[in-house]
Protein backbone atom coordinates (compact mmCIF):
# COMPACT_ATOMS: atom_id res chain seq x y z
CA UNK A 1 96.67 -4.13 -34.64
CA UNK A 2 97.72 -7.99 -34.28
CA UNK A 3 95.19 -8.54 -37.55
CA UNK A 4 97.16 -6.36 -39.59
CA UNK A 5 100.66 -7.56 -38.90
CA UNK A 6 99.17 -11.24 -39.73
CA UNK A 7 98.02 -10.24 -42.85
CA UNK A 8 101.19 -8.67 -44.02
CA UNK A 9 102.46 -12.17 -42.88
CA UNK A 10 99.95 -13.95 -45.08
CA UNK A 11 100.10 -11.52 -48.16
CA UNK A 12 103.90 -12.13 -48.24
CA UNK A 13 103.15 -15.84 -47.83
CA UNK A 14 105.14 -16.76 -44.38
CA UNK A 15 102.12 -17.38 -42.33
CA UNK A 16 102.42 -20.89 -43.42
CA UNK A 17 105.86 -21.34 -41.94
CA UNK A 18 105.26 -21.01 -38.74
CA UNK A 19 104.91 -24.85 -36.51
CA UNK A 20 104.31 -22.98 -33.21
CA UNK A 21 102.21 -20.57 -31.08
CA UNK A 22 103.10 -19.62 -28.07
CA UNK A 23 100.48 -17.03 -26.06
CA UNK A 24 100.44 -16.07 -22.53
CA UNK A 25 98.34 -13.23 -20.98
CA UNK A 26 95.90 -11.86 -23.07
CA UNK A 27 93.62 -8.82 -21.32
CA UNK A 28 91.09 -8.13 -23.89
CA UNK A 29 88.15 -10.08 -25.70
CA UNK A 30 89.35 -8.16 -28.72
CA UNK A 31 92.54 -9.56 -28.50
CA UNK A 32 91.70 -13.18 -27.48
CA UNK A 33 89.12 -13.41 -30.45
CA UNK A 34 92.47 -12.13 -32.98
CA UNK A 35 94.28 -15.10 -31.22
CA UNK A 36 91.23 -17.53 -32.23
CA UNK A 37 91.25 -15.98 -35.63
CA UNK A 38 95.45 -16.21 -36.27
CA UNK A 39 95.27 -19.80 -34.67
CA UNK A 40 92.59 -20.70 -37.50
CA UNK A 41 94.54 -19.34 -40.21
CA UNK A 42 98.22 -20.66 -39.40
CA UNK A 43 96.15 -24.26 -39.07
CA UNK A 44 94.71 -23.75 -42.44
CA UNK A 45 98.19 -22.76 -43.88
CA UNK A 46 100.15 -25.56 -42.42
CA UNK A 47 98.17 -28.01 -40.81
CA UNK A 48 100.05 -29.25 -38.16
CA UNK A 49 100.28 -25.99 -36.12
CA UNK A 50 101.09 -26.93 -32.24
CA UNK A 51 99.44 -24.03 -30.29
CA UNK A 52 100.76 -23.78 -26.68
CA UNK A 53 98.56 -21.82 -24.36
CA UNK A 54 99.42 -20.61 -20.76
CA UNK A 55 95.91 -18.87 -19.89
CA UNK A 56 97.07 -16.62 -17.28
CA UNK A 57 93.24 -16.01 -15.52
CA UNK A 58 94.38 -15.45 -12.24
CA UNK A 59 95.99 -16.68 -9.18
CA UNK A 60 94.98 -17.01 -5.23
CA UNK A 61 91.66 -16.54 -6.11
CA UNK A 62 91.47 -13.75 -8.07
CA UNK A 63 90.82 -12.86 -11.85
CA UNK A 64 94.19 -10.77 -13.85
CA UNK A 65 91.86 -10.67 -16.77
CA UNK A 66 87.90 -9.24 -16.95
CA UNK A 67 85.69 -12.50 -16.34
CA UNK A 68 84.20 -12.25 -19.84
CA UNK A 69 87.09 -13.88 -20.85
CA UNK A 70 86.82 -16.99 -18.81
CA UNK A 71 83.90 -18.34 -20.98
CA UNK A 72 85.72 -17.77 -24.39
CA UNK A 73 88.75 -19.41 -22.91
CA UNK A 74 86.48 -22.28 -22.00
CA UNK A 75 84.14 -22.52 -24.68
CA UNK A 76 86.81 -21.60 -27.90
CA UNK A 77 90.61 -21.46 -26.74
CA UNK A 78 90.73 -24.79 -24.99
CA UNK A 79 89.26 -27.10 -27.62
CA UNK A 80 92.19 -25.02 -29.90
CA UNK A 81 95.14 -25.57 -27.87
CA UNK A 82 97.26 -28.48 -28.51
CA UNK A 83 98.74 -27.77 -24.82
CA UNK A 84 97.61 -25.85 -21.79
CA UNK A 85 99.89 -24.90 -19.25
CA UNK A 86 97.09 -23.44 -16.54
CA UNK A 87 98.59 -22.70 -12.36
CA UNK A 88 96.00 -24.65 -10.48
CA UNK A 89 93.90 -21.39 -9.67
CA UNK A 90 92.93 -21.52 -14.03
CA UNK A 91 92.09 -25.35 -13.36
């Protein structure tokens, strides 16, 4: 579980050391919401936290990902991300 390795992270007081986050494809709501939850918490440990985030949706018109996830990209990942790096199919 993603939530457990970040709070061994946290416990051991390195989660505030961290000035990037990099994520890429991400195939479950489960998972995406972690991200939401481990972008919150580096931000509240450092501050100035860049988060770079390549969606990967889909491409040529067709979803990689289930389309649940479309809305919580739109609605909570994107007014996260310091940086969005979407192909023009994501746009």
């Amino acid at each position: 579980e993603l939530w457990s390795l970040v709070a061994g992270l946290d416990a051991n007081g390195v989660a505030g050391g961290y000035s990037h986050l990099l994520t890429g494809y991400i195939g479950s709501a489960t998972f995406l919401r972690t991200v939401i939850r481990l972008v919150g918490l580096l931000r509240e440990r450092r501050g100035s936290l860049v988060y770079v985030c390549d969606p990967v949706l889909g491409d040529h018109g067709k979803l990689y990902v289930p389309e649940e996830l479309v809305e919580i990209y739109k609605e909570e990942v994107v007014p996260l991300a310091s940086l969005l790096t979407p192909n023009q199919f994501e746009c």
